[in-house]
PDB file of N, CA and C in Angstrom:
ATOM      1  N   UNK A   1       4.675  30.699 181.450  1.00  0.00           N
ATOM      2  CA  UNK A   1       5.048  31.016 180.090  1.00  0.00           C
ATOM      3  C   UNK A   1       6.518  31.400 180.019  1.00  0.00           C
ATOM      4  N   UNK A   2       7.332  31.862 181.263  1.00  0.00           N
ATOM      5  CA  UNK A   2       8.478  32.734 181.129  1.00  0.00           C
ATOM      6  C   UNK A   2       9.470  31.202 181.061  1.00  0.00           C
ATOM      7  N   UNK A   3       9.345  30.038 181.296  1.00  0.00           N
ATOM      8  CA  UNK A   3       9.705  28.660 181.685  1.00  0.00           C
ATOM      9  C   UNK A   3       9.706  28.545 179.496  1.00  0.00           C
ATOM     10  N   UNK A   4       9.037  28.756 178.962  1.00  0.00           N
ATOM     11  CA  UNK A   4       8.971  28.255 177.248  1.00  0.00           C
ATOM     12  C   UNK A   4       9.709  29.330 176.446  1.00  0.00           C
ATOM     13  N   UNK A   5       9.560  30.490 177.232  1.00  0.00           N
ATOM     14  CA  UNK A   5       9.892  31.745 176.189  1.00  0.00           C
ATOM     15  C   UNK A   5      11.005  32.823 176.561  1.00  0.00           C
ATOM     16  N   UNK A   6      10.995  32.541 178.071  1.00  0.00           N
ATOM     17  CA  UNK A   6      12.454  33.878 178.435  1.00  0.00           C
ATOM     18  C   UNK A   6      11.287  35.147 178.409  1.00  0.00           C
ATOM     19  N   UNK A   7      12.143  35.869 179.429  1.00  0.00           N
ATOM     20  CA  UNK A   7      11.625  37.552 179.161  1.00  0.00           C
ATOM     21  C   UNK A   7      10.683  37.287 178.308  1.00  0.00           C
ATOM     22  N   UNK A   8       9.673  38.115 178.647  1.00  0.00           N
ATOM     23  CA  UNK A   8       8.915  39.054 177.546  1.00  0.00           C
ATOM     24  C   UNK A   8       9.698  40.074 176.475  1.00  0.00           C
ATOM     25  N   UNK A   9       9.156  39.466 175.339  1.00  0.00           N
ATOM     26  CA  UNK A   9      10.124  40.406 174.388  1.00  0.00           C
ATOM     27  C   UNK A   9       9.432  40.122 173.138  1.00  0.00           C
ATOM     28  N   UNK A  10      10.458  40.493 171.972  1.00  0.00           N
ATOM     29  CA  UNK A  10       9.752  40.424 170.283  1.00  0.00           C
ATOM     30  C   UNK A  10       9.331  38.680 170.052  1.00  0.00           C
ATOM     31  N   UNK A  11       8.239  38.900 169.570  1.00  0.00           N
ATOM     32  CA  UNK A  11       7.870  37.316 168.806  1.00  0.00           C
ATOM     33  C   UNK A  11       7.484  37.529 167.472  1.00  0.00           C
ATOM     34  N   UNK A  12       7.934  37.109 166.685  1.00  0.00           N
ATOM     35  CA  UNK A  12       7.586  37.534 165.392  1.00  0.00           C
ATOM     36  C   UNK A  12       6.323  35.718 165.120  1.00  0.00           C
ATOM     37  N   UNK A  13       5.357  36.651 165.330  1.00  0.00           N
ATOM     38  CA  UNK A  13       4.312  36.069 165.267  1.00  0.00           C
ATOM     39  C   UNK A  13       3.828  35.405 163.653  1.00  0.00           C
ATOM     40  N   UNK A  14       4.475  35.626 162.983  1.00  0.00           N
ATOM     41  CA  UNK A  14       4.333  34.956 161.166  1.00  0.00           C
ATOM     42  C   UNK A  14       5.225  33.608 161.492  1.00  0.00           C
ATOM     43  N   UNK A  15       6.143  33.501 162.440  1.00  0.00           N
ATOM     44  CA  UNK A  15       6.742  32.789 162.283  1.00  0.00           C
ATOM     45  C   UNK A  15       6.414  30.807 161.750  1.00  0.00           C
ATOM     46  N   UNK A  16       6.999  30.170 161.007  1.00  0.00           N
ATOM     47  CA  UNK A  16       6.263  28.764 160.933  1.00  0.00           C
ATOM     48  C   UNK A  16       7.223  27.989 161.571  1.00  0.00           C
ATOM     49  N   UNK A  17       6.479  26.742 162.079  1.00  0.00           N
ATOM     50  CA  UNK A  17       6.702  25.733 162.972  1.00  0.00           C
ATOM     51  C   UNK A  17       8.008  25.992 163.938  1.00  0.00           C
ATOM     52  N   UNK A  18       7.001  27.062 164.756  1.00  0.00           N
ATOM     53  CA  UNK A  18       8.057  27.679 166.116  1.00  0.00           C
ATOM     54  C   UNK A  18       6.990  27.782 167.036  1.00  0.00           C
ATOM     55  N   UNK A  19       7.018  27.182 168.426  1.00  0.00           N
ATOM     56  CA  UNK A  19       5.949  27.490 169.959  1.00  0.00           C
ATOM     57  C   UNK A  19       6.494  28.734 169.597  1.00  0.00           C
ATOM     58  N   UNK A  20       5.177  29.994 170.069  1.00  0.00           N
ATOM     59  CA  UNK A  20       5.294  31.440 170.298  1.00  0.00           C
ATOM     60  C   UNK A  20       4.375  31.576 171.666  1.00  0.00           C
ATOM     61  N   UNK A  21       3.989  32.960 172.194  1.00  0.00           N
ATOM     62  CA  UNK A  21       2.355  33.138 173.156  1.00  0.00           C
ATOM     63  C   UNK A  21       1.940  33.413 171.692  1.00  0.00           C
ATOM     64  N   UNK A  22       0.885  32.972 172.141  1.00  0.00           N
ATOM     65  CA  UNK A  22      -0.211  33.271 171.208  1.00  0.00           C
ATOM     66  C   UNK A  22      -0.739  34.779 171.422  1.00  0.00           C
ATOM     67  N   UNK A  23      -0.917  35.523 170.249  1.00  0.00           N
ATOM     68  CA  UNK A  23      -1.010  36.971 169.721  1.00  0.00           C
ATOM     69  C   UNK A  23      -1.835  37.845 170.626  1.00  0.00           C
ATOM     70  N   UNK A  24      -2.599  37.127 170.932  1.00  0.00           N
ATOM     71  CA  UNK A  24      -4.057  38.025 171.849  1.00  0.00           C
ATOM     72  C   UNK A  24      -3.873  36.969 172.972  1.00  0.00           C
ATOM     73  N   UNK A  25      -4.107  35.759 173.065  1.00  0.00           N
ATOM     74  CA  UNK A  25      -4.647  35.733 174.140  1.00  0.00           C
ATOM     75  C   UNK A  25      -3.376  34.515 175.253  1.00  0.00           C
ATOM     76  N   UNK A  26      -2.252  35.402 174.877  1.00  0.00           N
ATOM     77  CA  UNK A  26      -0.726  34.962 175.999  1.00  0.00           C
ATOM     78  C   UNK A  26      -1.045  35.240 177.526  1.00  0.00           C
ATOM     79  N   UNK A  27      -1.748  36.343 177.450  1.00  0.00           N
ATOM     80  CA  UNK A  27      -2.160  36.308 179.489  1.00  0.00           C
ATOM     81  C   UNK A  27      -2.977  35.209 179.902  1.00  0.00           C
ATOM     82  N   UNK A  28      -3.792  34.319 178.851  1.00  0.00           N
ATOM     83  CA  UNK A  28      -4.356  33.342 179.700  1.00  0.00           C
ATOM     84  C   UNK A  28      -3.554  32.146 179.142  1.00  0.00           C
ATOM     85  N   UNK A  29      -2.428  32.149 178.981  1.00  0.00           N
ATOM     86  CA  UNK A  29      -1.435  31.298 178.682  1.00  0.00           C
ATOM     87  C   UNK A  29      -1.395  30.245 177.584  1.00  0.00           C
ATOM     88  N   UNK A  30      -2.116  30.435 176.477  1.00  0.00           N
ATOM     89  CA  UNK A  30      -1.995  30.110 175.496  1.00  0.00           C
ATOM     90  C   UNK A  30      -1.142  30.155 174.673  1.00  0.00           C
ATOM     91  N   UNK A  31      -1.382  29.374 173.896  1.00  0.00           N
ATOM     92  CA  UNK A  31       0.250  29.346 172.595  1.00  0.00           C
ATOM     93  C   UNK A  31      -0.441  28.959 171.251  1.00  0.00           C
ATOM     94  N   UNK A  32       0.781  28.963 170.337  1.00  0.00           N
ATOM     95  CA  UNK A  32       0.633  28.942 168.884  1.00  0.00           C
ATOM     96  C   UNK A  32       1.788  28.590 168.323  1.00  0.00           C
ATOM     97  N   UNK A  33       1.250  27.776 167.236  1.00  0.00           N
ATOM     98  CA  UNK A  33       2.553  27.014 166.407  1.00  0.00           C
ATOM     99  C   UNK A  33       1.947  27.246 165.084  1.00  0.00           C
ATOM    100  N   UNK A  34       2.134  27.519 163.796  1.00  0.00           N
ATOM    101  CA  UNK A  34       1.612  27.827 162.806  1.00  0.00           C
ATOM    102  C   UNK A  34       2.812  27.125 162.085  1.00  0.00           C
ATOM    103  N   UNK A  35       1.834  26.224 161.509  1.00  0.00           N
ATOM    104  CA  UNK A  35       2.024  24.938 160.445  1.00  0.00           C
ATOM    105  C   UNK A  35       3.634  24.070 160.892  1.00  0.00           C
ATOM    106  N   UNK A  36       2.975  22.973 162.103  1.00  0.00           N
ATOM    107  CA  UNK A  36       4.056  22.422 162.503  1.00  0.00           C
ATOM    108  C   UNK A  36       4.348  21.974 162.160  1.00  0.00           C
ATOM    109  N   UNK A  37       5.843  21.023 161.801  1.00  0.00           N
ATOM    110  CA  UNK A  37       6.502  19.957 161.585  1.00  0.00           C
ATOM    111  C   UNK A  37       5.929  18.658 162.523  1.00  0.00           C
ATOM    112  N   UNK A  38       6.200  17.592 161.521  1.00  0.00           N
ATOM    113  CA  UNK A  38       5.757  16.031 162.465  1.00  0.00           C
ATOM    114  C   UNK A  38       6.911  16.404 163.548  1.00  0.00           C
ATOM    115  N   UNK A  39       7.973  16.988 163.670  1.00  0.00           N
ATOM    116  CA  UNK A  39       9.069  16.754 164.990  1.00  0.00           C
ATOM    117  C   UNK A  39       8.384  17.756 165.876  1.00  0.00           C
ATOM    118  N   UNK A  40       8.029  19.076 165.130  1.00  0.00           N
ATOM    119  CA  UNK A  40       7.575  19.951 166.342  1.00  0.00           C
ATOM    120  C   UNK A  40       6.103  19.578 166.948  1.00  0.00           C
ATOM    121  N   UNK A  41       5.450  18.966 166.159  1.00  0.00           N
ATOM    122  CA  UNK A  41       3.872  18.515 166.777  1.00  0.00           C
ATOM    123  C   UNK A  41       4.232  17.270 167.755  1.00  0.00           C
ATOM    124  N   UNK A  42       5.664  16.311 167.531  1.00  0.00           N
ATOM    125  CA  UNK A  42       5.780  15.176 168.804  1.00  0.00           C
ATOM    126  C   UNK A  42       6.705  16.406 169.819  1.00  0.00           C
ATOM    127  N   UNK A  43       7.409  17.178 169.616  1.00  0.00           N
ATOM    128  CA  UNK A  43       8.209  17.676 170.935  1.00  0.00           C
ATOM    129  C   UNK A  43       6.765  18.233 171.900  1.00  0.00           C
ATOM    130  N   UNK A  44       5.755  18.744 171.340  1.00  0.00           N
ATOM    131  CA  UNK A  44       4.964  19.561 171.798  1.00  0.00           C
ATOM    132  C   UNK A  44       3.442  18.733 172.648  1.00  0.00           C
ATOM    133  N   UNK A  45       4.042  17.183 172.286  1.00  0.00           N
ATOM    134  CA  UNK A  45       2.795  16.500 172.646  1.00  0.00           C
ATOM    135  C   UNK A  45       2.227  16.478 173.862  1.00  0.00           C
ATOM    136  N   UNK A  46       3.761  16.263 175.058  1.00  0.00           N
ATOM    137  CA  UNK A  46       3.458  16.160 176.479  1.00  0.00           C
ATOM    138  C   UNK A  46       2.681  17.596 176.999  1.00  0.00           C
ATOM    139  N   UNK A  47       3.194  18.664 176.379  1.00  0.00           N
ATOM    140  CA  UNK A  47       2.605  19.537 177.142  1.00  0.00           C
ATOM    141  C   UNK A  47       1.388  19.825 176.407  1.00  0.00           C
ATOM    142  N   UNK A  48       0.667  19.439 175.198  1.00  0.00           N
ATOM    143  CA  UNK A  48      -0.805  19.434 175.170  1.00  0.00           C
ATOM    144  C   UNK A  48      -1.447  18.714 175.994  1.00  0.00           C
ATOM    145  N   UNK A  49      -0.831  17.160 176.322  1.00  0.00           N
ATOM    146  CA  UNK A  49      -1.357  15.908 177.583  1.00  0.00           C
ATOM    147  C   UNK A  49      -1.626  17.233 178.607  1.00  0.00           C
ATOM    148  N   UNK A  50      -0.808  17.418 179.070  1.00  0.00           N
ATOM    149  CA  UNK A  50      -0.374  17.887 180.430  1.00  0.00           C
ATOM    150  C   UNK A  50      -1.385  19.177 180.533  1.00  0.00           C
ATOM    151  N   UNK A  51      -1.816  20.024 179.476  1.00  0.00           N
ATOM    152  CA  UNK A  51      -2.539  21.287 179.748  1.00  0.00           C
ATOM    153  C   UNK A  51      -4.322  20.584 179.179  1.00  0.00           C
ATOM    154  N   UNK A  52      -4.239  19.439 178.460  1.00  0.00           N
ATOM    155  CA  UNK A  52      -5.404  18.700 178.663  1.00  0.00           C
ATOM    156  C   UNK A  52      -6.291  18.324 179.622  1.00  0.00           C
ATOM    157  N   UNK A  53      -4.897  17.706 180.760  1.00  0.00           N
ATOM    158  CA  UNK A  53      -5.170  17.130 182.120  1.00  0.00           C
ATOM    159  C   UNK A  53      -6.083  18.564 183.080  1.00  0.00           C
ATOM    160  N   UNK A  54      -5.326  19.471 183.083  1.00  0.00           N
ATOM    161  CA  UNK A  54      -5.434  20.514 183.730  1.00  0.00           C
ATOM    162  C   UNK A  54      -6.458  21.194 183.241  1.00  0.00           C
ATOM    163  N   UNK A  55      -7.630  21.016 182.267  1.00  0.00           N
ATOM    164  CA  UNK A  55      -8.512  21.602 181.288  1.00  0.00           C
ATOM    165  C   UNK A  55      -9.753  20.308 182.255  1.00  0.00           C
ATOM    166  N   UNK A  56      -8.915  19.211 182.199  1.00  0.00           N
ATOM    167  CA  UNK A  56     -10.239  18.214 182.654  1.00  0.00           C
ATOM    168  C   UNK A  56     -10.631  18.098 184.311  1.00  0.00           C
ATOM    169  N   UNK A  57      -9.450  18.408 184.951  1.00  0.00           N
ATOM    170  CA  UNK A  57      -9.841  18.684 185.826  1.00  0.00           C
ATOM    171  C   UNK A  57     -10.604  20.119 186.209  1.00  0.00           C
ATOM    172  N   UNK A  58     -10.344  21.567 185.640  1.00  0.00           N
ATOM    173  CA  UNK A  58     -11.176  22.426 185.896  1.00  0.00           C
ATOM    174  C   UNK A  58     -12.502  21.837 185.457  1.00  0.00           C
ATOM    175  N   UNK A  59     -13.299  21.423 184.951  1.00  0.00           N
ATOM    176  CA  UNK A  59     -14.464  20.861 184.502  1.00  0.00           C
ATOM    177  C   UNK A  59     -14.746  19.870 185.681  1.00  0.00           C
ATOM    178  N   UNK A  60     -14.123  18.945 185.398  1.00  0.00           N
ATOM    179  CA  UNK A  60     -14.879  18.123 187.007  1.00  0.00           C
ATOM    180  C   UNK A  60     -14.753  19.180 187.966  1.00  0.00           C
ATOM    181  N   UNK A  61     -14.492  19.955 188.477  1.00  0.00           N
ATOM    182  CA  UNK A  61     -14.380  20.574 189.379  1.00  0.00           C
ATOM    183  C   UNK A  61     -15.533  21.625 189.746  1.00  0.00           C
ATOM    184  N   UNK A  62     -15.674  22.301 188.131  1.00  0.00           N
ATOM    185  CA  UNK A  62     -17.123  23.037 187.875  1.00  0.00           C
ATOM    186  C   UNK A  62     -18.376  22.142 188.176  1.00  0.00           C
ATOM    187  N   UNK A  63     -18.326  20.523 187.967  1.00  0.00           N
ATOM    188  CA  UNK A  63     -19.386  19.629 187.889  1.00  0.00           C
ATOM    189  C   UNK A  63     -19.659  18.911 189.279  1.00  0.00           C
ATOM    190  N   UNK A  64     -18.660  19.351 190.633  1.00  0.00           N
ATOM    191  CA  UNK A  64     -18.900  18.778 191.585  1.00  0.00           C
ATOM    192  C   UNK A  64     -19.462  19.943 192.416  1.00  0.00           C
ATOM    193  N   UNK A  65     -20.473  19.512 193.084  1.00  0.00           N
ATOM    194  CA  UNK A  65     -21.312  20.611 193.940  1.00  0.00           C
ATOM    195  C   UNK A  65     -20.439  20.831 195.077  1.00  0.00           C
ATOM    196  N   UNK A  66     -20.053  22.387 195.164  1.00  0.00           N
ATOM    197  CA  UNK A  66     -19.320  22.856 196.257  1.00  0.00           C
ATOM    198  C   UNK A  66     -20.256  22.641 197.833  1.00  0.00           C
ATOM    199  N   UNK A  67     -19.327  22.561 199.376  1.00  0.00           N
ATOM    200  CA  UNK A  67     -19.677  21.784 200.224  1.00  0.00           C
ATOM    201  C   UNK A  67     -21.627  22.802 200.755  1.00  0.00           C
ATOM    202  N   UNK A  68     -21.921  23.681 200.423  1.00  0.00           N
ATOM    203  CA  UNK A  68     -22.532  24.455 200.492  1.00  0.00           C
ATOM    204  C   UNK A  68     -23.744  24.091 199.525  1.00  0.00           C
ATOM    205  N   UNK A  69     -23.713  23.921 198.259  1.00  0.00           N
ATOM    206  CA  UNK A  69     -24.732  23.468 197.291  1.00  0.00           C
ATOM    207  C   UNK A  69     -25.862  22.395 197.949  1.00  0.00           C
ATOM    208  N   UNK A  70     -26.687  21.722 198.242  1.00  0.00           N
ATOM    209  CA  UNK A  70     -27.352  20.803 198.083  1.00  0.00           C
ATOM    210  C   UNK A  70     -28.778  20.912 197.759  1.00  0.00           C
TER     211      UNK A  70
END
């Protein structure tokens, strides 16, 4: 998160069509954009791909029986 935002510091969380952490739940690295622009919803696309990818692999991962299971 420190890679999108710098230091921890003020976010004025009302803000519109600005990436922020998201209000509550920034420790599990979430974010928030409130009412984006078509430019800010394409700057922001790769890294929805990219935290998609990383969402689909925890799931296959939950769905493959560890070497111990049978």
């Amino acid at each position: 998160m420190q890679k999108l935002f710098g230091e921890e510091g003020e976010h004025d969380f009302a803000a519109l069509d600005k990436l922020i952490p998201h209000p509550v739940y920034d420790r599990d690295h979430w974010v928030s954009v409130l009412n984006p622009s078509e430019s800010t919803f394409e700057s922001i696309k790769p890294l929805l791909h990219d935290l998609h990818a990383i969402a689909m692999k925890r799931v296959e991962r939950r769905k493959t029986p560890s070497d111990g299971d049978a």
